[in-house]
PDB file of N, CA and C in Angstrom:
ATOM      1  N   UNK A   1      32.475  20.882 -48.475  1.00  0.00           N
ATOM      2  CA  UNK A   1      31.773  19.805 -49.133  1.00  0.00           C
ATOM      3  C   UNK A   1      31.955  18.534 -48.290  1.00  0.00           C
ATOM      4  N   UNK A   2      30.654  17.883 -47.716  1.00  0.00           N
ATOM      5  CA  UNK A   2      30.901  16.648 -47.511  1.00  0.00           C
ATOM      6  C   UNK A   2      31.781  15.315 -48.218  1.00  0.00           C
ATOM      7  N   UNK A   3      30.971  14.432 -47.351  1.00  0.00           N
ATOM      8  CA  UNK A   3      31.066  12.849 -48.316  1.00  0.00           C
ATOM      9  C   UNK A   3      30.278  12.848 -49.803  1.00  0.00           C
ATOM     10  N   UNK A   4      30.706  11.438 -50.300  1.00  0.00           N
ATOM     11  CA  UNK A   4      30.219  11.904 -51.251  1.00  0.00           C
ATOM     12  C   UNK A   4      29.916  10.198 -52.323  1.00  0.00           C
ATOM     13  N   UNK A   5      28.680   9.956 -52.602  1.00  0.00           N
ATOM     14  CA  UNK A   5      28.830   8.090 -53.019  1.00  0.00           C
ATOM     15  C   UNK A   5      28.727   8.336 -54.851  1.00  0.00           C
ATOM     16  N   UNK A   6      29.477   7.523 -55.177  1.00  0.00           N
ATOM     17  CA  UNK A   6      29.182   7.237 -56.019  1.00  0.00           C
ATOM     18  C   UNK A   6      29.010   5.475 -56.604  1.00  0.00           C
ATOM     19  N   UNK A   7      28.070   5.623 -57.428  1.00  0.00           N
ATOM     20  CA  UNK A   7      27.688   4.064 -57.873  1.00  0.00           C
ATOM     21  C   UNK A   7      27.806   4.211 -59.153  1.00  0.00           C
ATOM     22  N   UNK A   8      28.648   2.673 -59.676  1.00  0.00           N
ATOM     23  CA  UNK A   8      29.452   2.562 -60.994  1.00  0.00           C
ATOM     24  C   UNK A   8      29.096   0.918 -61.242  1.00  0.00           C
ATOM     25  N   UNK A   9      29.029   1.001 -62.433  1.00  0.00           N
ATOM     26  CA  UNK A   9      28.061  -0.659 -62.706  1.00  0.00           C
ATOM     27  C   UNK A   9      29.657  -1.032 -63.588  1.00  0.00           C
ATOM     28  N   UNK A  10      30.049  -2.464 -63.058  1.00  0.00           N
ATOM     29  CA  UNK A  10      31.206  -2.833 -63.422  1.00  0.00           C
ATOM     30  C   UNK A  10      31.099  -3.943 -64.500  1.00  0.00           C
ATOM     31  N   UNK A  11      31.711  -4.745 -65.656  1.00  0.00           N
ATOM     32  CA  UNK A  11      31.212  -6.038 -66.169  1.00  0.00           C
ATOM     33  C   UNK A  11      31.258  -7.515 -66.004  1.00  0.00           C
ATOM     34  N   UNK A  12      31.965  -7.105 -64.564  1.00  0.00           N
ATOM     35  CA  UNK A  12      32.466  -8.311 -64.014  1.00  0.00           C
ATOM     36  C   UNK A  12      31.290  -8.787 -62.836  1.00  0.00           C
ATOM     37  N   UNK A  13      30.904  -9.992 -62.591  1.00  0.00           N
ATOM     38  CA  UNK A  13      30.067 -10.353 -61.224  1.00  0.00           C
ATOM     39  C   UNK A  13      31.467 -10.122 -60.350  1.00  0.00           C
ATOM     40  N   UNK A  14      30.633 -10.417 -59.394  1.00  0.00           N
ATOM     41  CA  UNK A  14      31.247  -9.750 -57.867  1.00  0.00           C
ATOM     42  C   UNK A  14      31.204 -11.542 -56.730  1.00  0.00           C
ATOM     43  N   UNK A  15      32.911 -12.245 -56.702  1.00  0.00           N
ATOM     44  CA  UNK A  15      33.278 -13.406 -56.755  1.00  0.00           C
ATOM     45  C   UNK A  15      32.761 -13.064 -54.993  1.00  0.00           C
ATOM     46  N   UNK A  16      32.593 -12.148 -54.277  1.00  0.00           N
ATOM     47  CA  UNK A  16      33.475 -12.096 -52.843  1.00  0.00           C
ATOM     48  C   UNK A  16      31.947 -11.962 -52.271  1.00  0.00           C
ATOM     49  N   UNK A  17      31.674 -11.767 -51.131  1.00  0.00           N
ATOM     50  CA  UNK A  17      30.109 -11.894 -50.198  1.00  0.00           C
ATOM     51  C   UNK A  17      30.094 -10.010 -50.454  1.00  0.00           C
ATOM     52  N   UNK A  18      30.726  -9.366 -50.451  1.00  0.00           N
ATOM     53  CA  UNK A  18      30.358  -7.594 -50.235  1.00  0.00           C
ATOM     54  C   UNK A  18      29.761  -7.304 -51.867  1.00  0.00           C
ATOM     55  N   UNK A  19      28.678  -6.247 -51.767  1.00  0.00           N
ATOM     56  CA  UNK A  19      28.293  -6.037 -53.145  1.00  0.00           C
ATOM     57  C   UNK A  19      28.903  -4.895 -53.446  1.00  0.00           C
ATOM     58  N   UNK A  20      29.052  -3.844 -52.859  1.00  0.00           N
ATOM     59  CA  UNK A  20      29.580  -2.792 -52.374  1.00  0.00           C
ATOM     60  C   UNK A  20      31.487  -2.582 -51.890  1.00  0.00           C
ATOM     61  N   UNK A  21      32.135  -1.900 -53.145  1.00  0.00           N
ATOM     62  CA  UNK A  21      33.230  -1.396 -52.769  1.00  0.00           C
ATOM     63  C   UNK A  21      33.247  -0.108 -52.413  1.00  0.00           C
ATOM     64  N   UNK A  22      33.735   0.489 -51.345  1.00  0.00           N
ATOM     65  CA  UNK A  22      33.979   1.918 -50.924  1.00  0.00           C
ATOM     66  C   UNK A  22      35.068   2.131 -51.270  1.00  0.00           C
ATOM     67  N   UNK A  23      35.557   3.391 -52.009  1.00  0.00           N
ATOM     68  CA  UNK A  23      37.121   3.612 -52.092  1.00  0.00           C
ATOM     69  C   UNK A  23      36.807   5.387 -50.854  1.00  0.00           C
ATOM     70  N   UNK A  24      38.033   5.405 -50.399  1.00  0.00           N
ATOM     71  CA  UNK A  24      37.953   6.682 -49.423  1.00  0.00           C
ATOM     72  C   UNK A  24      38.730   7.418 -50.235  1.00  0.00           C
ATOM     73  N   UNK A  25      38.121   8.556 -50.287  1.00  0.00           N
ATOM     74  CA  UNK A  25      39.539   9.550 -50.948  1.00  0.00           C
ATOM     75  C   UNK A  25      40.235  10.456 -50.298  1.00  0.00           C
ATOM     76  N   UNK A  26      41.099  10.448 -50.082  1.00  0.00           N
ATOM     77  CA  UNK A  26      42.360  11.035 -49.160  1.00  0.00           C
ATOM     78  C   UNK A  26      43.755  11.650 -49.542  1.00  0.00           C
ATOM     79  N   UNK A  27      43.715  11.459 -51.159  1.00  0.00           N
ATOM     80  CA  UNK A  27      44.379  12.238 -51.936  1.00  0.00           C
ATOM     81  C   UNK A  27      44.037  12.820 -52.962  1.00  0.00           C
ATOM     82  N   UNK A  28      43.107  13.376 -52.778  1.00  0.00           N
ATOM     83  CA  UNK A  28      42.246  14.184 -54.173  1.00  0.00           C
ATOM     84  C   UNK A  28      43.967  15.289 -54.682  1.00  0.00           C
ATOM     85  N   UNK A  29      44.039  15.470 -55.376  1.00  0.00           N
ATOM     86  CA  UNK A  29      45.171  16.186 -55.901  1.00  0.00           C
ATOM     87  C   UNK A  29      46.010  16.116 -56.031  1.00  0.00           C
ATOM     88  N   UNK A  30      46.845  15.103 -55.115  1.00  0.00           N
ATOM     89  CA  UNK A  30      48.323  14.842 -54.941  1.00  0.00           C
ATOM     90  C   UNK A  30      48.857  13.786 -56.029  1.00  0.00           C
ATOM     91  N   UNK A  31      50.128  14.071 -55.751  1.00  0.00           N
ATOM     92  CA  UNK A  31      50.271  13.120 -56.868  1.00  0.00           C
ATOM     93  C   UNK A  31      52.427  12.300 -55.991  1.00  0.00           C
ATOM     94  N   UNK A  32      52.411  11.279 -56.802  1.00  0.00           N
ATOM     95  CA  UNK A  32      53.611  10.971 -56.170  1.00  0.00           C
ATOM     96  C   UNK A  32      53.953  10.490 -54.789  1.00  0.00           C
ATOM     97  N   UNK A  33      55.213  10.918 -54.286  1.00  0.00           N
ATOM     98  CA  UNK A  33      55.659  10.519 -52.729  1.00  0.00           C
ATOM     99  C   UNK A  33      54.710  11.489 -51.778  1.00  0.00           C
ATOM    100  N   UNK A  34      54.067  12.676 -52.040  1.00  0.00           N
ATOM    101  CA  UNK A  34      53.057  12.965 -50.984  1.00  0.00           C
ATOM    102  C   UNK A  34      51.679  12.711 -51.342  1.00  0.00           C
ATOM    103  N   UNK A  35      51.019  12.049 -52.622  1.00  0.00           N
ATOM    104  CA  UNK A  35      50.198  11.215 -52.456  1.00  0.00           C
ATOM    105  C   UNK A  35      50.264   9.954 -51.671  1.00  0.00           C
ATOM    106  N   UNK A  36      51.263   9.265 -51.809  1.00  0.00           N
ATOM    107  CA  UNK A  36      51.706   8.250 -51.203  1.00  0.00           C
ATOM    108  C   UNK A  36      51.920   8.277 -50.026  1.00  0.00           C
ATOM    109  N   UNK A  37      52.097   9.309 -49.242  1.00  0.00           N
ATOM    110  CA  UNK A  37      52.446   9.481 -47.675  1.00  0.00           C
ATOM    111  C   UNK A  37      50.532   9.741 -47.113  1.00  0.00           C
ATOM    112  N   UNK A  38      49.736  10.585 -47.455  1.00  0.00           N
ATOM    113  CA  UNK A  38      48.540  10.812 -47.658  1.00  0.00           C
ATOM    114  C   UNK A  38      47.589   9.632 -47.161  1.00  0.00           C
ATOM    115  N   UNK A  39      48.065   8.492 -48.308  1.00  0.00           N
ATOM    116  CA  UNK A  39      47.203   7.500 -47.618  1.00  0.00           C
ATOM    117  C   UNK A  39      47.569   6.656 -46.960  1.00  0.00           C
ATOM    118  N   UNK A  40      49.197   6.427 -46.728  1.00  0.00           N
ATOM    119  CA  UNK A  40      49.614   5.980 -45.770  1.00  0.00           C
ATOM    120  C   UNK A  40      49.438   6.101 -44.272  1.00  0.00           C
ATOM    121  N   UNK A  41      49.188   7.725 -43.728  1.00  0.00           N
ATOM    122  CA  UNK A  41      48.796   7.921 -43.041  1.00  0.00           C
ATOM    123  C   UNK A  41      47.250   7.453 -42.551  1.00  0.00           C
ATOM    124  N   UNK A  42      46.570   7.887 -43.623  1.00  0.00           N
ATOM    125  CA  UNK A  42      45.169   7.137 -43.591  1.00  0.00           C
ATOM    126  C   UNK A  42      45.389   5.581 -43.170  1.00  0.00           C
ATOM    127  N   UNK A  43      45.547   4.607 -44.020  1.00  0.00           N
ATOM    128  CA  UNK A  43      45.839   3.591 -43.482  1.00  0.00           C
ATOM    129  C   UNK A  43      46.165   3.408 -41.971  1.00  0.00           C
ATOM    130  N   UNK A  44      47.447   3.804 -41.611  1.00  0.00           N
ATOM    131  CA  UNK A  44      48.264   4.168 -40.574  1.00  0.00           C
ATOM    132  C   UNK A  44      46.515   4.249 -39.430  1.00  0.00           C
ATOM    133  N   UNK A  45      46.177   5.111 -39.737  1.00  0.00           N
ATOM    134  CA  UNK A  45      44.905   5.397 -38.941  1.00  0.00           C
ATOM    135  C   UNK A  45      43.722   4.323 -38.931  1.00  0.00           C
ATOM    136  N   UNK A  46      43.585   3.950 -40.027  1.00  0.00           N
ATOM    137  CA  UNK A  46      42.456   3.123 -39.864  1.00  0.00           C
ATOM    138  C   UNK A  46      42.712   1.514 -39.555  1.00  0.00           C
ATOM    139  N   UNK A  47      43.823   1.047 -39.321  1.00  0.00           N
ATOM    140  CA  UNK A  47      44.533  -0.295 -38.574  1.00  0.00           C
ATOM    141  C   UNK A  47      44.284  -0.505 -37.303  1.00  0.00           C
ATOM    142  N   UNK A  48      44.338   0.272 -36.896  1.00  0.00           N
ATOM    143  CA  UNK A  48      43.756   0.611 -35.261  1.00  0.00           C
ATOM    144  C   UNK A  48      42.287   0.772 -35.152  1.00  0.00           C
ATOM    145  N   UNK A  49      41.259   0.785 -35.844  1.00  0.00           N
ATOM    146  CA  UNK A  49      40.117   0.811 -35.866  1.00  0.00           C
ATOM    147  C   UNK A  49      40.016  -0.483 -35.979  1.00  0.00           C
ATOM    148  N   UNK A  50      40.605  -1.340 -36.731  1.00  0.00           N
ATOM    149  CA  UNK A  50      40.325  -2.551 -37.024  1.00  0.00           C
ATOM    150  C   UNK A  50      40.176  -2.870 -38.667  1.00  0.00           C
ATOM    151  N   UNK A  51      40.864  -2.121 -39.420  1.00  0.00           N
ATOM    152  CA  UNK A  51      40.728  -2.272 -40.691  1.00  0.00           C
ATOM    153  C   UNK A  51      42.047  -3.375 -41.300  1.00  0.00           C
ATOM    154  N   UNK A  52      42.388  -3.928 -42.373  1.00  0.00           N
ATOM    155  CA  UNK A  52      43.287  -4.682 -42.446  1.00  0.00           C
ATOM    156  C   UNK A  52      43.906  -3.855 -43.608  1.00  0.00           C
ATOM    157  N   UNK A  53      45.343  -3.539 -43.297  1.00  0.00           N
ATOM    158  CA  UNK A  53      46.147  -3.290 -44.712  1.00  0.00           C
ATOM    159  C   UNK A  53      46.787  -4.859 -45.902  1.00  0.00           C
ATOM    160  N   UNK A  54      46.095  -4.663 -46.675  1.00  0.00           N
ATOM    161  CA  UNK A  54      46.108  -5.962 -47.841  1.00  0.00           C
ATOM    162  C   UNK A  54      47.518  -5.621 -48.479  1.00  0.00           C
ATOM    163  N   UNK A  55      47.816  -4.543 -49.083  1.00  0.00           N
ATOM    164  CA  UNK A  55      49.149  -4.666 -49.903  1.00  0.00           C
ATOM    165  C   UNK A  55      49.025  -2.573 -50.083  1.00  0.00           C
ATOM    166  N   UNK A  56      49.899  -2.034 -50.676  1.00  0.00           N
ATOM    167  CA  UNK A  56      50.284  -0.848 -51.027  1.00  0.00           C
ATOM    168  C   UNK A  56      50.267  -0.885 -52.376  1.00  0.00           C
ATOM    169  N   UNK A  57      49.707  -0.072 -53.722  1.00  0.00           N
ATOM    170  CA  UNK A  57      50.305  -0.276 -54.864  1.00  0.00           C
ATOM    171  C   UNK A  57      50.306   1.228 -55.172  1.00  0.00           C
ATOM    172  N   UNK A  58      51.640   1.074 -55.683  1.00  0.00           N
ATOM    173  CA  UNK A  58      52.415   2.498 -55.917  1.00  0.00           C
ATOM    174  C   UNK A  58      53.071   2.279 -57.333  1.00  0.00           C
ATOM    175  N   UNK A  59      53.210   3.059 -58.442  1.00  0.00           N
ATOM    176  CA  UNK A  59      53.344   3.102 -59.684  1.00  0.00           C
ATOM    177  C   UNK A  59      54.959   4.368 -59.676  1.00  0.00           C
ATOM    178  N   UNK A  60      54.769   5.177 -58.683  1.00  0.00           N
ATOM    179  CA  UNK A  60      56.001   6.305 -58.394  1.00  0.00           C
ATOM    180  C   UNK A  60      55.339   7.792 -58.725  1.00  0.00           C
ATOM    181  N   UNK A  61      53.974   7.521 -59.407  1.00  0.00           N
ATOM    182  CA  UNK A  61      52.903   8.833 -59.231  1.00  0.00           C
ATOM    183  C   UNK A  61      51.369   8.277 -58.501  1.00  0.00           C
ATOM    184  N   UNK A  62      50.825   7.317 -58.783  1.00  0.00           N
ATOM    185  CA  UNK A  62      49.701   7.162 -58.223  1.00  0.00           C
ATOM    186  C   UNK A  62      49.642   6.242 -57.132  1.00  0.00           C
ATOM    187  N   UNK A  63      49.047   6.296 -56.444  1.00  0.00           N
ATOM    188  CA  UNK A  63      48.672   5.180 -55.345  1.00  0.00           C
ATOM    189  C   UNK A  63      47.551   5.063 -54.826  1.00  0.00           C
ATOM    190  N   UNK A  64      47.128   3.678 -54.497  1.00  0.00           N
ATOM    191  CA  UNK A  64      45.617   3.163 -53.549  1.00  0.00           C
ATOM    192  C   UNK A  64      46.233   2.183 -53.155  1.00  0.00           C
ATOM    193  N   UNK A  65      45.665   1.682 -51.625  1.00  0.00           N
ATOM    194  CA  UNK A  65      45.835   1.026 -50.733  1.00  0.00           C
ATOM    195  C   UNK A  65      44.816  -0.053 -50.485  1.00  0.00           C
ATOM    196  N   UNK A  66      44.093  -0.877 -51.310  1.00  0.00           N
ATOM    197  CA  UNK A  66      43.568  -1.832 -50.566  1.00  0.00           C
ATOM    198  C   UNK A  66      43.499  -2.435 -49.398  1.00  0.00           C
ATOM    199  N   UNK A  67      42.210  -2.402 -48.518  1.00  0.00           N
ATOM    200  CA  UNK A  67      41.972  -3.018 -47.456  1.00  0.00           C
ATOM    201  C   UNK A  67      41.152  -3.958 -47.497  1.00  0.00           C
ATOM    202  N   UNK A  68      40.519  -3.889 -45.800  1.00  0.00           N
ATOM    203  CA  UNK A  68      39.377  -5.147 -45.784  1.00  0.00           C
ATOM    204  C   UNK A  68      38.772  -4.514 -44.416  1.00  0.00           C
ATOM    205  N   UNK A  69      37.858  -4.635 -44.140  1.00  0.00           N
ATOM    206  CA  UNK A  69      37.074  -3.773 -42.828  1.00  0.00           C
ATOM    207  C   UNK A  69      37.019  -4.989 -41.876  1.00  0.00           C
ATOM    208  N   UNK A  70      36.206  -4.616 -40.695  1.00  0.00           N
ATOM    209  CA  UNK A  70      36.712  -5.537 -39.807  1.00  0.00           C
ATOM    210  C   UNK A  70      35.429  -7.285 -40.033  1.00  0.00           C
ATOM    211  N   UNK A  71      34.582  -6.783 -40.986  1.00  0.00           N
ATOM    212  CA  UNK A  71      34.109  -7.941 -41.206  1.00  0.00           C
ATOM    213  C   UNK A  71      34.601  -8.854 -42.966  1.00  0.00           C
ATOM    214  N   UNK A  72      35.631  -7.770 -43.447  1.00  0.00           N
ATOM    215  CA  UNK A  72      36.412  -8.889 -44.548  1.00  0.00           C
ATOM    216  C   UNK A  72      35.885  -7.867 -45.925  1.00  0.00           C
ATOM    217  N   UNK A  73      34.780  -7.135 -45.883  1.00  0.00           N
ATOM    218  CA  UNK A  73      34.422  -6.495 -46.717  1.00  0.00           C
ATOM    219  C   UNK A  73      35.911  -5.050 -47.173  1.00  0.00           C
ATOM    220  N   UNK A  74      35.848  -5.767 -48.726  1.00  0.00           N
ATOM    221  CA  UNK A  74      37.313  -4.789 -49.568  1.00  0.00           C
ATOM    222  C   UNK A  74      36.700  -3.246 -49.511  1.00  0.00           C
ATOM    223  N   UNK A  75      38.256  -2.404 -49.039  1.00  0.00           N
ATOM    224  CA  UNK A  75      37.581  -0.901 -49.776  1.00  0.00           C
ATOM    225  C   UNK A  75      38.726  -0.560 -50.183  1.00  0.00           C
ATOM    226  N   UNK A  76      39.044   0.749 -50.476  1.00  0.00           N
ATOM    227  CA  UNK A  76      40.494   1.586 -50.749  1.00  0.00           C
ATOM    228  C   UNK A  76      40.630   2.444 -50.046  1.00  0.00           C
ATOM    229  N   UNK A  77      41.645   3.086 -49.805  1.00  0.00           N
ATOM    230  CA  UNK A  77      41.956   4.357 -49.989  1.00  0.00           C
ATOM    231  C   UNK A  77      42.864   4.637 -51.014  1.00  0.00           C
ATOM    232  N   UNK A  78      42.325   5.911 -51.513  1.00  0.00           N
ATOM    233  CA  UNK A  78      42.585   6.438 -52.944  1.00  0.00           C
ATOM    234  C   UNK A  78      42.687   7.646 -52.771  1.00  0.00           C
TER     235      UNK A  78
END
């Protein structure tokens, strides 16, 4: 199975110039410290492309990684 988009209508306006959030998914299943390693690596990878790591949020089962691409536009990995 490829990629895959989905579009979700939120109730909030959108404060920032991107209309469009991408979340990447890179831990479909995992859960915990190897979810958490999962997209770390991802991250890890996409810094060097030119992506920006914003912060880590980790709960001790779930995690997403907020970024910013190389023109400022937010995505995740999730």
């Amino acid at each position: 199975m490829g990629p895959r988009l989905h579009f979700q209508r939120v109730p909030e306006g959108k404060a920032a110039k991107n209309r469009v959030h991408l979340d990447v998914r890179v831990g479909t299943g995992l859960v915990g410290e190897e979810r958490l390693a999962a997209l770390e690596a991802e991250c890890a990878r996409l810094v060097p492309l030119g992506a920006v790591h914003v912060r880590t949020l980790y709960d001790g089962n779930d995690a997403c990684i907020p970024m910013l691409d190389i023109e400022g536009n937010e995505f995740c990995v999730d």
